[in-house]
C-alpha atoms as a PDB file:
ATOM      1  CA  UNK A   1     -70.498   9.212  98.568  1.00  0.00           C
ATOM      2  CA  UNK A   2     -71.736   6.772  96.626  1.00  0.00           C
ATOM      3  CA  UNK A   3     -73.079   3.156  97.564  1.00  0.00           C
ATOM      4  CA  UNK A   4     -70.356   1.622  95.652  1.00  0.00           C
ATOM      5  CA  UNK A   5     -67.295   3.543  97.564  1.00  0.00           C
ATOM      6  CA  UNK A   6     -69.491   3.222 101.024  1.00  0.00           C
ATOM      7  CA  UNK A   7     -69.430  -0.856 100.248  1.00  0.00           C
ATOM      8  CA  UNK A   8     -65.529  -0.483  99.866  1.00  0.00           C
ATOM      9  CA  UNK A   9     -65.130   1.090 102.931  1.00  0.00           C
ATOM     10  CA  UNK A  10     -67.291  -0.914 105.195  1.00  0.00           C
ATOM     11  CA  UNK A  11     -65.100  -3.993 103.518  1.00  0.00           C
ATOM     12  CA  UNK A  12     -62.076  -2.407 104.269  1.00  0.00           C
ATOM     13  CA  UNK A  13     -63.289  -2.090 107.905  1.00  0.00           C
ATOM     14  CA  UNK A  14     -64.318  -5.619 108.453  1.00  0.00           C
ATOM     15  CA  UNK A  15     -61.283  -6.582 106.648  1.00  0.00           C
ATOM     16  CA  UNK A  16     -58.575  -4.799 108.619  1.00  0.00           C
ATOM     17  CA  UNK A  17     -60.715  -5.082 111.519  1.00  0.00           C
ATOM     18  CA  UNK A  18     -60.672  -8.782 111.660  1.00  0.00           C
ATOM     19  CA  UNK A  19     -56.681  -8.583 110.805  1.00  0.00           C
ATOM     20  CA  UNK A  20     -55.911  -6.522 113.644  1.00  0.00           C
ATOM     21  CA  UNK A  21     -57.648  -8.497 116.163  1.00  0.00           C
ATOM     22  CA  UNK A  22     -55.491 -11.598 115.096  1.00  0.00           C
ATOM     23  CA  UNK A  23     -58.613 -13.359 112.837  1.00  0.00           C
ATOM     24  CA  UNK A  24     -58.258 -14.677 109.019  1.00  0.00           C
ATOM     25  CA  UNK A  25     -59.782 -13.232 106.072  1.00  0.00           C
ATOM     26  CA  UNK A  26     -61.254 -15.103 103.495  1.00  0.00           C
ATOM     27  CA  UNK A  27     -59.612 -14.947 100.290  1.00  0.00           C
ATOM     28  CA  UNK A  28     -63.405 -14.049  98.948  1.00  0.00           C
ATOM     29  CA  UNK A  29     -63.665 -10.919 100.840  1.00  0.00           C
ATOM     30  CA  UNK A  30     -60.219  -9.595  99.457  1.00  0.00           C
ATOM     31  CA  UNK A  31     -60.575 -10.478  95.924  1.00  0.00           C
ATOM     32  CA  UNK A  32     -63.951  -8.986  95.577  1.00  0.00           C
ATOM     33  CA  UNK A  33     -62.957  -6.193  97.443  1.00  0.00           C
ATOM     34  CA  UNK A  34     -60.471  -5.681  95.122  1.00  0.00           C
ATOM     35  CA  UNK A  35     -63.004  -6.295  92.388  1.00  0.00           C
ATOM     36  CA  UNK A  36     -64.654  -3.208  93.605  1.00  0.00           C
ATOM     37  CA  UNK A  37     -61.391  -0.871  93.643  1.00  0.00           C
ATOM     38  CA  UNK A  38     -61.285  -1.407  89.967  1.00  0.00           C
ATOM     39  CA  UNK A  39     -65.063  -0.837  89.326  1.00  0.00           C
ATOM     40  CA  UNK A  40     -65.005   1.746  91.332  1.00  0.00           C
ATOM     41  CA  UNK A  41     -62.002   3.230  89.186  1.00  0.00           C
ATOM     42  CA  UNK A  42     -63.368   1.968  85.558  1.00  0.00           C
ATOM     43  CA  UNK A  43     -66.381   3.693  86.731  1.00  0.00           C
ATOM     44  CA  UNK A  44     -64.354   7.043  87.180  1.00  0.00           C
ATOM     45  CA  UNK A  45     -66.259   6.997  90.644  1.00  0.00           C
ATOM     46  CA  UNK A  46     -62.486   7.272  91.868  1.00  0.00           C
ATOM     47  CA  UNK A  47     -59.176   8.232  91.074  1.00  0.00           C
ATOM     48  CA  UNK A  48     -56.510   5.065  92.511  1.00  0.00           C
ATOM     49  CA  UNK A  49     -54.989   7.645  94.762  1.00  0.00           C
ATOM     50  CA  UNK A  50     -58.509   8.285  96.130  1.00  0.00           C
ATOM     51  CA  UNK A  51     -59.344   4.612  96.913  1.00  0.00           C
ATOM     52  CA  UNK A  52     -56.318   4.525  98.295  1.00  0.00           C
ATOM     53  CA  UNK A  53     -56.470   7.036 100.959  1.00  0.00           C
ATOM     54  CA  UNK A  54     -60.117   5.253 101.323  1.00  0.00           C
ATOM     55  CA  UNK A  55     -58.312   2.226 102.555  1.00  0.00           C
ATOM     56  CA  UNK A  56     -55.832   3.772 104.201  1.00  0.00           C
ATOM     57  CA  UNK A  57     -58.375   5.744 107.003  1.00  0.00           C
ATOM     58  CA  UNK A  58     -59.994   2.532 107.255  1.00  0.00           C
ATOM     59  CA  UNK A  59     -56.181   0.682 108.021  1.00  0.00           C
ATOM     60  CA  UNK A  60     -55.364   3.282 110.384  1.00  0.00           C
ATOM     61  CA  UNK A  61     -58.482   2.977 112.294  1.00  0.00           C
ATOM     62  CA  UNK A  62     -57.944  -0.708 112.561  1.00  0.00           C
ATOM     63  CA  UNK A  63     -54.004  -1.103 113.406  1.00  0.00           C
ATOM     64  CA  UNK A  64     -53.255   2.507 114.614  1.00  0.00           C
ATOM     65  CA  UNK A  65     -50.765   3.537 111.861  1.00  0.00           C
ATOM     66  CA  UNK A  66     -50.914   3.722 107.693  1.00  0.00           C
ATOM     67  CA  UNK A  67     -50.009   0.935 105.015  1.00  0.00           C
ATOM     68  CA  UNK A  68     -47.204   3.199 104.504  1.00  0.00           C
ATOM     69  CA  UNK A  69     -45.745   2.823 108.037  1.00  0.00           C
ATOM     70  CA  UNK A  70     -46.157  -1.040 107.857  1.00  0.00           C
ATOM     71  CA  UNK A  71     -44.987  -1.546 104.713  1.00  0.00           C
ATOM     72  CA  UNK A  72     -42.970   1.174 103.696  1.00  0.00           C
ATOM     73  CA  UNK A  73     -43.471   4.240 101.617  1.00  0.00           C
ATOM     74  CA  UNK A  74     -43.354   2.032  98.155  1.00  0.00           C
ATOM     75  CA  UNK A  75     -46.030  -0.560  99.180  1.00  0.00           C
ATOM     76  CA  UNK A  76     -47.658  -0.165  96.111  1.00  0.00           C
ATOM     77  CA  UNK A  77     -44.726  -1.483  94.468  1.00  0.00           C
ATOM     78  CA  UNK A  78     -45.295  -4.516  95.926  1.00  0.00           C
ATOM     79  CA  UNK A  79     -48.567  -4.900  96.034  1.00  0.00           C
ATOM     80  CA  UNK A  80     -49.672  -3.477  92.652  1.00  0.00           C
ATOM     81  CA  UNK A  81     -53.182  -1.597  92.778  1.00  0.00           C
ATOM     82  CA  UNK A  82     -55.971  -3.072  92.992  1.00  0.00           C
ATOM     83  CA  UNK A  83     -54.308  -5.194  95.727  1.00  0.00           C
ATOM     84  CA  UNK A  84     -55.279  -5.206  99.295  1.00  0.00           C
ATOM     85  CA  UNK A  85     -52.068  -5.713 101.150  1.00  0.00           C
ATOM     86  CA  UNK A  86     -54.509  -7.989 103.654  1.00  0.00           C
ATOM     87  CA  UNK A  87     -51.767  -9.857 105.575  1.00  0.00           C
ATOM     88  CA  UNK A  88     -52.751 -11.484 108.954  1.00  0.00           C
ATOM     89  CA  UNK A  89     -50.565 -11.548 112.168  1.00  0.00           C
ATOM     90  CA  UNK A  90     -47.504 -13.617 112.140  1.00  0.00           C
ATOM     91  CA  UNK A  91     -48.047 -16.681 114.293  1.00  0.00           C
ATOM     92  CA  UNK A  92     -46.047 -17.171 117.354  1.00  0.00           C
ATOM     93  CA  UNK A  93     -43.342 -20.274 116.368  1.00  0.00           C
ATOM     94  CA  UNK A  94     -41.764 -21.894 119.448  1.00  0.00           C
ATOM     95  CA  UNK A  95     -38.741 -24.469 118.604  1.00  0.00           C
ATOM     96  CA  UNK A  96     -39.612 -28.144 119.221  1.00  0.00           C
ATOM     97  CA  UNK A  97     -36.651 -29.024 120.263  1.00  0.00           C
ATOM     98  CA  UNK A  98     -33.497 -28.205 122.231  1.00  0.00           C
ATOM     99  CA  UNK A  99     -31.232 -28.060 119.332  1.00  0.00           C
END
């Protein structure tokens, strides 16, 4: 493997890593993460499907289950490649007031 698809995947890690345990992600961390999917692709080091399963083992190993089961079998669809679909918990939201 080379050092440039070994740097994805120890990103990925600490990414989905910090997600999963409720933390934030710097915007800097995803965007030159993604930064590396493509160079990693214009560099025919990959093929997107490849990178893709890349982040995928290292999603699974942080929330238990693939992109695809969080967000659905099309997620690429929505989140074109080389997007990280790097979305934190959903905060807790407790009404105010009793009306």
């Amino acid at each position: 493997m080379s050092a440039l698809l070994k740097e994805l995947e120890s990103r990925w890690t600490t990414m989905f890593t910090a997600l999963a345990g409720g933390d934030d992600v710097p915007p800097s961390l995803r965007l030159r993460t993604e930064g590396l999917m493509e160079a990693a692709l214009l560099t025919g080091l990959a093929k997107p499907e490849e990178i893709d399963a890349g982040m995928d083992d290292c999603y699974q190993r942080a929330f238990g289950q693939s992109l695809a089961e969080d967000f659905g079998d099309d997620w690429r669809d929505f989140y074109p490649f080389p997007q990280i679909p790097a979305a934190g918990l959903r905060a807790p939201v407790y009404p105010s007031t009793s009306d």
